[in-house]
Protein backbone atom coordinates (compact mmCIF):
# COMPACT_ATOMS: atom_id res chain seq x y z
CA UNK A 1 42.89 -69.21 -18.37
CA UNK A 2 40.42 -67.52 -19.90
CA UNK A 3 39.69 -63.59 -18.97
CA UNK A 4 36.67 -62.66 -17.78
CA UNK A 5 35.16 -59.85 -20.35
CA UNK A 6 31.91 -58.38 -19.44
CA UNK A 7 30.78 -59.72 -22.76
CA UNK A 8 31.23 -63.22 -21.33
CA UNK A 9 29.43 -62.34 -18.28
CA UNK A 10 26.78 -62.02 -19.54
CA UNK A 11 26.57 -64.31 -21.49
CA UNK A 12 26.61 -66.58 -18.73
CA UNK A 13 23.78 -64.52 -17.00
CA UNK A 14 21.67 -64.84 -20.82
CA UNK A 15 22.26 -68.92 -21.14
CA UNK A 16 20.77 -69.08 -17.24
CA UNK A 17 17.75 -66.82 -18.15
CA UNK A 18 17.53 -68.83 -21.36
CA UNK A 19 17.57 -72.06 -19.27
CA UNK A 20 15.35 -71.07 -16.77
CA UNK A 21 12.99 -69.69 -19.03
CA UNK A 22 12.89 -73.59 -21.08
CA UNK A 23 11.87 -75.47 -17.85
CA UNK A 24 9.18 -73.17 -17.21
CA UNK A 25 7.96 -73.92 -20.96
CA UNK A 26 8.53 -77.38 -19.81
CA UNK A 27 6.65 -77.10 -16.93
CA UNK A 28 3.64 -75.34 -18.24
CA UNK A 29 3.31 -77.87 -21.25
CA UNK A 30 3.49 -80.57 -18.88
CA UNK A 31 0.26 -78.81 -16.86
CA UNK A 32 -1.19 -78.16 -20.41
CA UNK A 33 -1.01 -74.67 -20.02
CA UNK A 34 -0.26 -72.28 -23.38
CA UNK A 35 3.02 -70.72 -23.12
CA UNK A 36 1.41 -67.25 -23.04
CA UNK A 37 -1.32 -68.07 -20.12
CA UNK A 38 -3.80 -68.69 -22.63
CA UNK A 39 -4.76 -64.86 -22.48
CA UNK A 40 -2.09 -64.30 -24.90
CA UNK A 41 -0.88 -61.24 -22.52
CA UNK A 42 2.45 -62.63 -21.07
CA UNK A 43 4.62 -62.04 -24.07
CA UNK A 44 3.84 -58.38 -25.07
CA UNK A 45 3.47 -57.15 -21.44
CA UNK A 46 7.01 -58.96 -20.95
CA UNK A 47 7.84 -57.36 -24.34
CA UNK A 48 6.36 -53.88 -23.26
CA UNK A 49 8.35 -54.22 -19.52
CA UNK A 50 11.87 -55.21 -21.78
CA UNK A 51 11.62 -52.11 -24.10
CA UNK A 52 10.85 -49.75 -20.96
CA UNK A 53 14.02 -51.48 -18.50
CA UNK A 54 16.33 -51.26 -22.08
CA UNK A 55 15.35 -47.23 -22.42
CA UNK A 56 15.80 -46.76 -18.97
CA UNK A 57 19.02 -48.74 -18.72
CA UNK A 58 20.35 -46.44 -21.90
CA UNK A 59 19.10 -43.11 -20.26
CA UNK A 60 20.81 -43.70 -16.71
CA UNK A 61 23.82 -45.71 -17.60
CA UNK A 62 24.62 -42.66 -19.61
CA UNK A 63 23.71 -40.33 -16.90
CA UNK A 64 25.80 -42.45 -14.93
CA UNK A 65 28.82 -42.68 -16.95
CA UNK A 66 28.84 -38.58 -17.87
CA UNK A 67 28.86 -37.65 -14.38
CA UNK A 68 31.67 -40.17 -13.49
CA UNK A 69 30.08 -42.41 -11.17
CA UNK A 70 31.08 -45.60 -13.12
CA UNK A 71 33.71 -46.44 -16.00
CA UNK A 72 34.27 -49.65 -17.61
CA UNK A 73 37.71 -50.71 -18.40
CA UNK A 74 38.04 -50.55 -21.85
CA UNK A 75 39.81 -54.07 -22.03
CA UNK A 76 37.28 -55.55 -20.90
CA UNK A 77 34.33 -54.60 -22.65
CA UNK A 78 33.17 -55.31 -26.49
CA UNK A 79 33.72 -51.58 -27.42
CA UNK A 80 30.10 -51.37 -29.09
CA UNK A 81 28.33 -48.76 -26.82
CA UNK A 82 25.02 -47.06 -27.13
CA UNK A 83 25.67 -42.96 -26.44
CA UNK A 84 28.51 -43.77 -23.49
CA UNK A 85 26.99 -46.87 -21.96
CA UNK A 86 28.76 -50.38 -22.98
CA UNK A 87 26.30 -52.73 -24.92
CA UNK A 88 27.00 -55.49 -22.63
CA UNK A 89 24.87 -53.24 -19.74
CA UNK A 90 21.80 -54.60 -22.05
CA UNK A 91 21.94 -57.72 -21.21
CA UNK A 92 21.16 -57.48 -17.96
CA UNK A 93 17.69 -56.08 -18.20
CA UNK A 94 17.14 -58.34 -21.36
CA UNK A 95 18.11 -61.41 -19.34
CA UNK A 96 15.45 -60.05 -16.17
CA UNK A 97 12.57 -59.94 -18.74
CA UNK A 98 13.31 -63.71 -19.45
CA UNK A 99 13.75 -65.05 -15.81
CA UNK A 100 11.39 -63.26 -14.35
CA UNK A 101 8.35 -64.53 -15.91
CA UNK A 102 9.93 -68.14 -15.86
CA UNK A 103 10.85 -67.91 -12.13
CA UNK A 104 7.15 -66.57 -11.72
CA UNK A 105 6.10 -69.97 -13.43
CA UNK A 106 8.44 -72.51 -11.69
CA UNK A 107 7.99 -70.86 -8.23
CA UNK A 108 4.22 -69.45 -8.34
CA UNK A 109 1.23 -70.95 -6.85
CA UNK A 110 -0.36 -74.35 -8.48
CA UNK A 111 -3.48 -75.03 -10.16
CA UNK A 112 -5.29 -77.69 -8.70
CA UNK A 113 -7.31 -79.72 -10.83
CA UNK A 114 -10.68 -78.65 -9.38
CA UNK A 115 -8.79 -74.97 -11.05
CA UNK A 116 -7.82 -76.74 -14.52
CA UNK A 117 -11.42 -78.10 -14.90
């Protein structure tokens, strides 16, 4: 049986985002909407809101980690680490910038077609 890495994890946690984040495209080509709300604003705001949860993640998990509130075992991460945090603790905040907006899609309010007109 496989071993669960924290690598793998999330990877599983990026695919879902990633899948997620194609049936909203889905969705919102099948209501003829533009990917980007037609404003153009969804990607760099959701671009703008990654880079600020990444530099956050890297300034706290290392807080986090030099004060001894957390370790990783080192078996079970990748070994690639930005300052002390593992790179793996990316993917997290990558994979809420995807799902986020897509969940927002799938589960937000409908236009009617008096709206679309």
């Amino acid at each position: 049986m496989t071993e669960w890495t924290y690598l793998l994890l999330c990877l599983v946690f990026l695919g879902v985002a990633v899948a997620v984040a194609s049936a909203a495209a889905g969705v919102r080509s099948r209501q003829g909407r533009p990917a980007a709300d037609g404003t153009g604003r969804l990607m760099p705001a959701a671009a703008l809101a990654g880079f600020v949860l990444v530099l956050l993640t890297a300034v706290f998990d290392n807080l986090m980690i030099a004060v001894g509130l957390f370790s990783y075992a080192e078996e079970s991460i990748s070994g690639l680490r930005l300052g002390l945090a593992p790179i793996e603790d990316f993917a997290y905040p990558v994979a809420a910038v995807i799902l986020l907006p897509a969940l927002w899609t799938l589960l937000g309010p409908r236009r009617t077609q008096r709206e679309a007109a």
